[in-house]
Protein backbone atom coordinates (compact mmCIF):
# COMPACT_ATOMS: atom_id res chain seq x y z
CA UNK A 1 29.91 -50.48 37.64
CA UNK A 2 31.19 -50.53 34.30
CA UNK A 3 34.09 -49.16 33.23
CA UNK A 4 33.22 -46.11 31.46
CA UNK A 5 36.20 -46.60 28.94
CA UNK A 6 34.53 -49.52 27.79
CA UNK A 7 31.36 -48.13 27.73
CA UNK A 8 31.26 -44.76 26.31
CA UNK A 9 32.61 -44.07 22.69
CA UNK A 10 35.75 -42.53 22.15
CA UNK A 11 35.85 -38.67 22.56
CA UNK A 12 37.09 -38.11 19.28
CA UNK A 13 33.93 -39.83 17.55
CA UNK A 14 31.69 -37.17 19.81
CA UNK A 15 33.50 -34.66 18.81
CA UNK A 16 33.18 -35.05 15.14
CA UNK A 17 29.64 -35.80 15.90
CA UNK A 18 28.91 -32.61 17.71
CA UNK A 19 30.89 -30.88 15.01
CA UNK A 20 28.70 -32.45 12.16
CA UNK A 21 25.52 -32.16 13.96
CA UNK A 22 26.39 -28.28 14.31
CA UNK A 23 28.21 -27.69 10.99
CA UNK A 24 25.59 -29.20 8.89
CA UNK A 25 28.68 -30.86 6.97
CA UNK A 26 31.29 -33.13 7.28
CA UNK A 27 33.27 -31.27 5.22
CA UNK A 28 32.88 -28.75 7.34
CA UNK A 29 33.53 -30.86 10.48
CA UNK A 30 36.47 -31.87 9.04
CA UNK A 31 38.13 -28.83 8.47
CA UNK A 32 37.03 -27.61 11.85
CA UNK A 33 38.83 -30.52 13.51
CA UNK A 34 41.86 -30.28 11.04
CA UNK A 35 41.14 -33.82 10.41
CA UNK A 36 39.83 -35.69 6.55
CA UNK A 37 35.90 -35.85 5.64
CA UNK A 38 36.31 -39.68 5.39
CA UNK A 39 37.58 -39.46 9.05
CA UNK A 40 34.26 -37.44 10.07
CA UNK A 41 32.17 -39.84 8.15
CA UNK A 42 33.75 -43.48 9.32
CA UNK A 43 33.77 -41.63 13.34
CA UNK A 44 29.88 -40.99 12.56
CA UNK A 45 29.37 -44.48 11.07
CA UNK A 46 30.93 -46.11 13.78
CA UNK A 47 28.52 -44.22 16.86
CA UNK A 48 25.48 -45.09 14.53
CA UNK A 49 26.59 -48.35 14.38
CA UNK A 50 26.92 -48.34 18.02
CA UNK A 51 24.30 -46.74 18.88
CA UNK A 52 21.74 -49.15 16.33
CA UNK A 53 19.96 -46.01 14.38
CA UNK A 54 21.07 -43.26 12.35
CA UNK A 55 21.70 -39.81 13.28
CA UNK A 56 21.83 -38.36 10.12
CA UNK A 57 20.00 -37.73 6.65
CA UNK A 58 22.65 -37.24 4.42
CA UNK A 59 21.93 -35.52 0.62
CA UNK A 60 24.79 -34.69 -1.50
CA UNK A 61 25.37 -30.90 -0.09
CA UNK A 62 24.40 -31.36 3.81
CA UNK A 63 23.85 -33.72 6.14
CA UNK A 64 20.48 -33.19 8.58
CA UNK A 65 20.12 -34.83 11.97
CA UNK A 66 17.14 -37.17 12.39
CA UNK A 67 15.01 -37.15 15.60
CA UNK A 68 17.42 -39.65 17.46
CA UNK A 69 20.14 -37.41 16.41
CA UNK A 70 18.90 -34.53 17.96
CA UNK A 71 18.38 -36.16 21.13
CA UNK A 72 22.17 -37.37 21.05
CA UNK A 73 23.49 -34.00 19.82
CA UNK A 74 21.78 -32.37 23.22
CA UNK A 75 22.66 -35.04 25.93
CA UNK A 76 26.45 -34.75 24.46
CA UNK A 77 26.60 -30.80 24.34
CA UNK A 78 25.63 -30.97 27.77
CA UNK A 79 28.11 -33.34 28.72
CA UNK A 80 30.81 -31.66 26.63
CA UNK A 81 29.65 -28.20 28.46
CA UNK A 82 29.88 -29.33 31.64
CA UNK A 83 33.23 -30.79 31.17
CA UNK A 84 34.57 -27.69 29.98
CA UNK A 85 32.99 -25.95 32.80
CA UNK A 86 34.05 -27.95 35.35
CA UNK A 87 37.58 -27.33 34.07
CA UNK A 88 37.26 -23.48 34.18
CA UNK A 89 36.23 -23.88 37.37
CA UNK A 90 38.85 -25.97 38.66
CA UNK A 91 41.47 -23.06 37.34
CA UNK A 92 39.77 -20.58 38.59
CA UNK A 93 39.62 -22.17 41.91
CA UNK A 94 43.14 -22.91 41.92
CA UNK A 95 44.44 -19.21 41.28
CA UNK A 96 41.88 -17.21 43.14
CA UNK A 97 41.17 -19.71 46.09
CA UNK A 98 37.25 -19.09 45.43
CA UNK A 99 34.38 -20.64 47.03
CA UNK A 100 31.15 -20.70 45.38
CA UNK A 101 28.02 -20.98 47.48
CA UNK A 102 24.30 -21.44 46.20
CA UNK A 103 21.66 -20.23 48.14
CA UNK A 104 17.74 -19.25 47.48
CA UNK A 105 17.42 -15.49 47.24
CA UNK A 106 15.45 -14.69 51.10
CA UNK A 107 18.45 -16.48 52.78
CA UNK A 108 21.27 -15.56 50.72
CA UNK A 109 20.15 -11.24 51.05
CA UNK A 110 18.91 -11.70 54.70
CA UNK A 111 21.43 -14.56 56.42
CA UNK A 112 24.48 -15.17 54.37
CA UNK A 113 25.39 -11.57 52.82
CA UNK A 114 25.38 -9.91 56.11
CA UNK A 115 27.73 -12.22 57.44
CA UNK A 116 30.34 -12.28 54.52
CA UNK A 117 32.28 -8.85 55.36
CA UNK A 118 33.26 -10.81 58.69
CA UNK A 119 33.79 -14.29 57.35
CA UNK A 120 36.31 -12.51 54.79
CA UNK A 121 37.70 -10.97 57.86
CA UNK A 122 38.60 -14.33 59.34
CA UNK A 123 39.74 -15.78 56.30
CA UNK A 124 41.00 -12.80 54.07
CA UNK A 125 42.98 -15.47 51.59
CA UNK A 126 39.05 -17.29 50.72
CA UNK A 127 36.81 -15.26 48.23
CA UNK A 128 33.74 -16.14 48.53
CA UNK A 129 30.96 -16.05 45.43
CA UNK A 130 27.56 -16.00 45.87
CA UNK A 131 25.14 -18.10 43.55
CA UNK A 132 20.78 -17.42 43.80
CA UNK A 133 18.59 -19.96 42.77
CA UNK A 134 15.07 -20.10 43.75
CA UNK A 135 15.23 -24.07 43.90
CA UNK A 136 16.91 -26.42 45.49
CA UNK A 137 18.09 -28.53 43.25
CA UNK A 138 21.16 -31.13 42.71
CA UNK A 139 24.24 -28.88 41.70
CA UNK A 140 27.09 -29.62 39.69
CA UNK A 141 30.52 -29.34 40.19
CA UNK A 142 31.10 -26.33 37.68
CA UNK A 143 28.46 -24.40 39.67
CA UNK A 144 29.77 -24.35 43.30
CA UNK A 145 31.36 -26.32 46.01
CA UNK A 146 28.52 -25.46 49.06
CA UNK A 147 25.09 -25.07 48.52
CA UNK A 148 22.83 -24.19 51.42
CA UNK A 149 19.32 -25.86 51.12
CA UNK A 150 15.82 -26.36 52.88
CA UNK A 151 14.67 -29.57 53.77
CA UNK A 152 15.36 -32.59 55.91
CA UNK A 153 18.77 -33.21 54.93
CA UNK A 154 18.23 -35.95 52.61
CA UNK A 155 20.69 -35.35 49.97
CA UNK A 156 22.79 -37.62 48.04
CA UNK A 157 25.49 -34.68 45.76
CA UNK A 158 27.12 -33.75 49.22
CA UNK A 159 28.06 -33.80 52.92
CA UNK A 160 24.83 -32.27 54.69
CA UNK A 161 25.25 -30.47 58.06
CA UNK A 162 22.67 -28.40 59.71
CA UNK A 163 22.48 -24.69 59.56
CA UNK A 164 19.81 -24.15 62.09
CA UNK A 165 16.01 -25.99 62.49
CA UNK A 166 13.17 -24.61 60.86
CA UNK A 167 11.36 -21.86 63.41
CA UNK A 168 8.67 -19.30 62.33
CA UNK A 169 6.28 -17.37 63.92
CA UNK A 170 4.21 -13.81 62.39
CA UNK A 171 6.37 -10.56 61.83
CA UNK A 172 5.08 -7.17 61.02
CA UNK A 173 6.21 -3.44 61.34
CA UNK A 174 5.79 -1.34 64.41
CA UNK A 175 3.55 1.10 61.61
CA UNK A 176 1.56 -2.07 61.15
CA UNK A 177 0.44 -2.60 64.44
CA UNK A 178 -0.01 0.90 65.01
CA UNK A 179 -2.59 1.04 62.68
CA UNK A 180 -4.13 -2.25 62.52
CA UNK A 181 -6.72 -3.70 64.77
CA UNK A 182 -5.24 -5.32 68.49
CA UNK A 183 -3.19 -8.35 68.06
CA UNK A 184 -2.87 -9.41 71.47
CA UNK A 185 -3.38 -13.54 70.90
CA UNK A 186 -3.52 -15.67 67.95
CA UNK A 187 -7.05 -15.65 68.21
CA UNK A 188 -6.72 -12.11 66.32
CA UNK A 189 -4.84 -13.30 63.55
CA UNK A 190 -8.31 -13.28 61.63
CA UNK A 191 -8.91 -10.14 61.47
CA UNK A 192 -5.55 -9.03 59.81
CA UNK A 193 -3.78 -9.07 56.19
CA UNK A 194 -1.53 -11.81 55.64
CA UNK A 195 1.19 -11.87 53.18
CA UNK A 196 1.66 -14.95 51.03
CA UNK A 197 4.51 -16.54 49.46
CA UNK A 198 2.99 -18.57 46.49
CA UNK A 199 4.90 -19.89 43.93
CA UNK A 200 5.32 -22.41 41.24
CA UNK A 201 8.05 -24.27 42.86
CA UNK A 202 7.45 -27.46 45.10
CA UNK A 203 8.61 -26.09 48.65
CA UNK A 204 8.16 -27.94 52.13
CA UNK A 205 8.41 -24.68 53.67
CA UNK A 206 5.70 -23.80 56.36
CA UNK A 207 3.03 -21.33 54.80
CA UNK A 208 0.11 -19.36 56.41
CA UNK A 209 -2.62 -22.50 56.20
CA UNK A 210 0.30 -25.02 58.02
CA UNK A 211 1.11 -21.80 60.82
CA UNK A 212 -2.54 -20.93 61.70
CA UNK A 213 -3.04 -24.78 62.05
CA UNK A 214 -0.37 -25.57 63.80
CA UNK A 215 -1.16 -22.28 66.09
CA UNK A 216 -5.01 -23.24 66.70
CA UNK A 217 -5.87 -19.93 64.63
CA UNK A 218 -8.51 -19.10 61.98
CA UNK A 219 -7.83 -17.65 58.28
CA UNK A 220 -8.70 -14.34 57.93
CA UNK A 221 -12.24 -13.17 56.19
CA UNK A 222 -9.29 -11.67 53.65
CA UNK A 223 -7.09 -13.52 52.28
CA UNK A 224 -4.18 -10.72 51.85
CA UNK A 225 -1.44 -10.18 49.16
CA UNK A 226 0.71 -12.65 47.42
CA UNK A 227 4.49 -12.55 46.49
CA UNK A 228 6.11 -15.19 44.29
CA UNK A 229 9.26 -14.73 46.56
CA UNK A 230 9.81 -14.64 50.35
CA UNK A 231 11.91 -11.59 49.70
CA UNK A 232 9.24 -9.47 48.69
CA UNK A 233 7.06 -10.65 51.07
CA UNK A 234 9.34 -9.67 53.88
CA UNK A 235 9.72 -5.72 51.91
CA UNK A 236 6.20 -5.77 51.58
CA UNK A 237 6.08 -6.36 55.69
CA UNK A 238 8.48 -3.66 56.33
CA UNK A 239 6.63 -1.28 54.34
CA UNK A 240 3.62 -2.06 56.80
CA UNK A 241 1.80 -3.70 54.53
CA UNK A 242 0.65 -7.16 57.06
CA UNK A 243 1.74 -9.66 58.74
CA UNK A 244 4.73 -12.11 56.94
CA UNK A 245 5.86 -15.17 58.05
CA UNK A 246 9.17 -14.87 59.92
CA UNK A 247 11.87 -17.59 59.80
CA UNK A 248 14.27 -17.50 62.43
CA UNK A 249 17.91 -16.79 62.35
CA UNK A 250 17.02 -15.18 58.84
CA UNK A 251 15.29 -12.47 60.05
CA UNK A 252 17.13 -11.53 62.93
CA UNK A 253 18.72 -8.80 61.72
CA UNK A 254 15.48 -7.38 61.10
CA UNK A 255 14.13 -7.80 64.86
CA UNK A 256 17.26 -6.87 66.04
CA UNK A 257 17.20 -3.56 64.58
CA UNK A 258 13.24 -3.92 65.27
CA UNK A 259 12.11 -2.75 62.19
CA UNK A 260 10.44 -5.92 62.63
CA UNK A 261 8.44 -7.14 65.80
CA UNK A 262 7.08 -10.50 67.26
CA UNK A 263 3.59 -9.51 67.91
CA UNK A 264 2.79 -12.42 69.60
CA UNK A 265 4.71 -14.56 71.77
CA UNK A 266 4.62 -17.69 69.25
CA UNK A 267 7.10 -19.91 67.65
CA UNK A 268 6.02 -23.47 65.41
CA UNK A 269 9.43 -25.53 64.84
CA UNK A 270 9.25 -28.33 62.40
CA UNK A 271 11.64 -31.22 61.73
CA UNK A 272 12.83 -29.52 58.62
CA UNK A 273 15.86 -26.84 58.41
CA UNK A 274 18.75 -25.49 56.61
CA UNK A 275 21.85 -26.94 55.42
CA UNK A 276 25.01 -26.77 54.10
CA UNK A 277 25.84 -29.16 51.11
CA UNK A 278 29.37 -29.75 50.15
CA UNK A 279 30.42 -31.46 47.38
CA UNK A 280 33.26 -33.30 46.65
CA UNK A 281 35.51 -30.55 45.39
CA UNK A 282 34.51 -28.76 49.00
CA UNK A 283 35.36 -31.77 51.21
CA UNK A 284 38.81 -31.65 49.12
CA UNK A 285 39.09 -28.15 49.81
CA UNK A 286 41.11 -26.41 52.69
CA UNK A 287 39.16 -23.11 52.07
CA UNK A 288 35.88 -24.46 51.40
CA UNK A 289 36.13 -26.18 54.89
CA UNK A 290 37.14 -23.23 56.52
CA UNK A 291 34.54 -21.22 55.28
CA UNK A 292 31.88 -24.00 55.88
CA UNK A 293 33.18 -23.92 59.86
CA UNK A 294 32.76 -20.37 59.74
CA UNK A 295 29.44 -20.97 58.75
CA UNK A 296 28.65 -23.06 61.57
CA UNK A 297 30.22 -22.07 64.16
């Protein structure tokens, strides 16, 4: 690899860049960075030089960045940002001993929250923050140490380890099958309301089509409500409302208390599952390794 010394321009030419590009001005920039406007304009000279093309339209009062400018302005805010981030969080790391984890919204309210009042009893000196995002995506370091994900493990931003395997099967409410016709195989599954989970994201989660197939069943005549999140399709369940998919180990809480029920004795594992991600400030981390042994113990 390259060194990046070599290969990135110095810091002090982005930053009267960035300063120009937002100013409008190198006089501006200049006094900004307590520096001359010749300074601003030789930094900027030298990166277009560089970089082959210019970044700016320059008129006698203001200087106006051209398409190629924009571009660079954005990839270097972002890289600027996410230094400075990075650094906040590295502080704030170091005086509060916090651990960030990111987790989709079903698993963080139904699996991970519940858990938290006893992992902070084990480990009083950790705080632990908790970070939704509806997809799994690569995180960076400013964001969070752990991330727990869905999938097959395949990651390349962090040390994977397995939660628990992928294992569904139908819930409902007691009310629900109270009211509803017999469910007494999966053969009945057709004549009940499903509730979907459809959403915009790609997910390799199992969904109604995948379960019925994989249990041998046939789709209802209707085809039931829709939720863009598996949270509200599991509220929408407990309100009696049909028959959601239930992922094990995240619902348990709910069959434990048996608000929900397993109306049929049915389970379809898959080869996918959830896991913990750490990244490199979390493998570097005394707390973020006890709380990810917590996790799995």
């Amino acid at each position: 690899m390259e060194s990046l010394s070599r290969s990135l321009p110095p810091l002090r030419a982005l930053l009267a860049f960035e300063a120009a590009a937002r100013l409008g001005s190198f006089t501006r920039a200049a006094d900004e960075l307590n520096v001359s406007q010749p300074a601003i304009s030789r930094q900027v000279r030298a990166l277009e030089e560089a970089l082959g093309v210019p970044l700016f339209l320059r008129d006698h009062r203001r200087v106006t960045l051209t398409l190629a400018g924009q571009s660079y302005r954005e990839a270097i805010v972002h890289g600027l940002n996410s230094i400075l981030l990075a650094g906040r969080r590295i502080a704030e790391s170091g005086a509060s001993e916090r651990v960030t984890i990111h987790a989709n919204y079903g698993l963080a309210s139904y699996w991970l929250i519940p858990r938290l009042a006893e992992l902070q009893a084990a480990h009083p000196e950790v705080e632990i923050a908790v970070a939704t995002m509806e997809e799994d995506r690569a995180f960076s370091e400013a964001e969070a140490e752990v991330a727990i994900r869905f999938g097959k493990g395949r990651w390349r931003d962090g040390a994977t380890r397995l939660l628990f395997p992928e294992a569904v099967f139908p819930v409902c409410s007691p009310r629900y099958l109270e009211t509803s016709p017999p469910l007494k195989s999966v053969a009945d599954l057709e004549r009940h309301k499903l509730l979907h989970v459809r959403t915009t994201l790609e997910r390799p989660w199992l969904d109604w089509r995948s379960l019925l197939k994989a249990l041998k069943a046939n789709s209802p005549a209707s085809s039931g409500s829709s939720y863009n999140n598996y949270t509200l399709a599991v509220q929408a369940a407990l309100a009696g409302q049909g028959l959601a998919i239930g992922w094990k180990h995240i619902i348990d809480d709910f069959l434990d208390k048996g608000w929900l029920v397993k109306p049929l004795d049915v389970e379809v594992t898959t080869a996918s599952g959830y896991y913990s991600v750490a990244n490199r400030m979390a493998q570097n981390s005394n707390h973020a390794r006890m709380a990810l042994d917590w996790l799995h113990r």
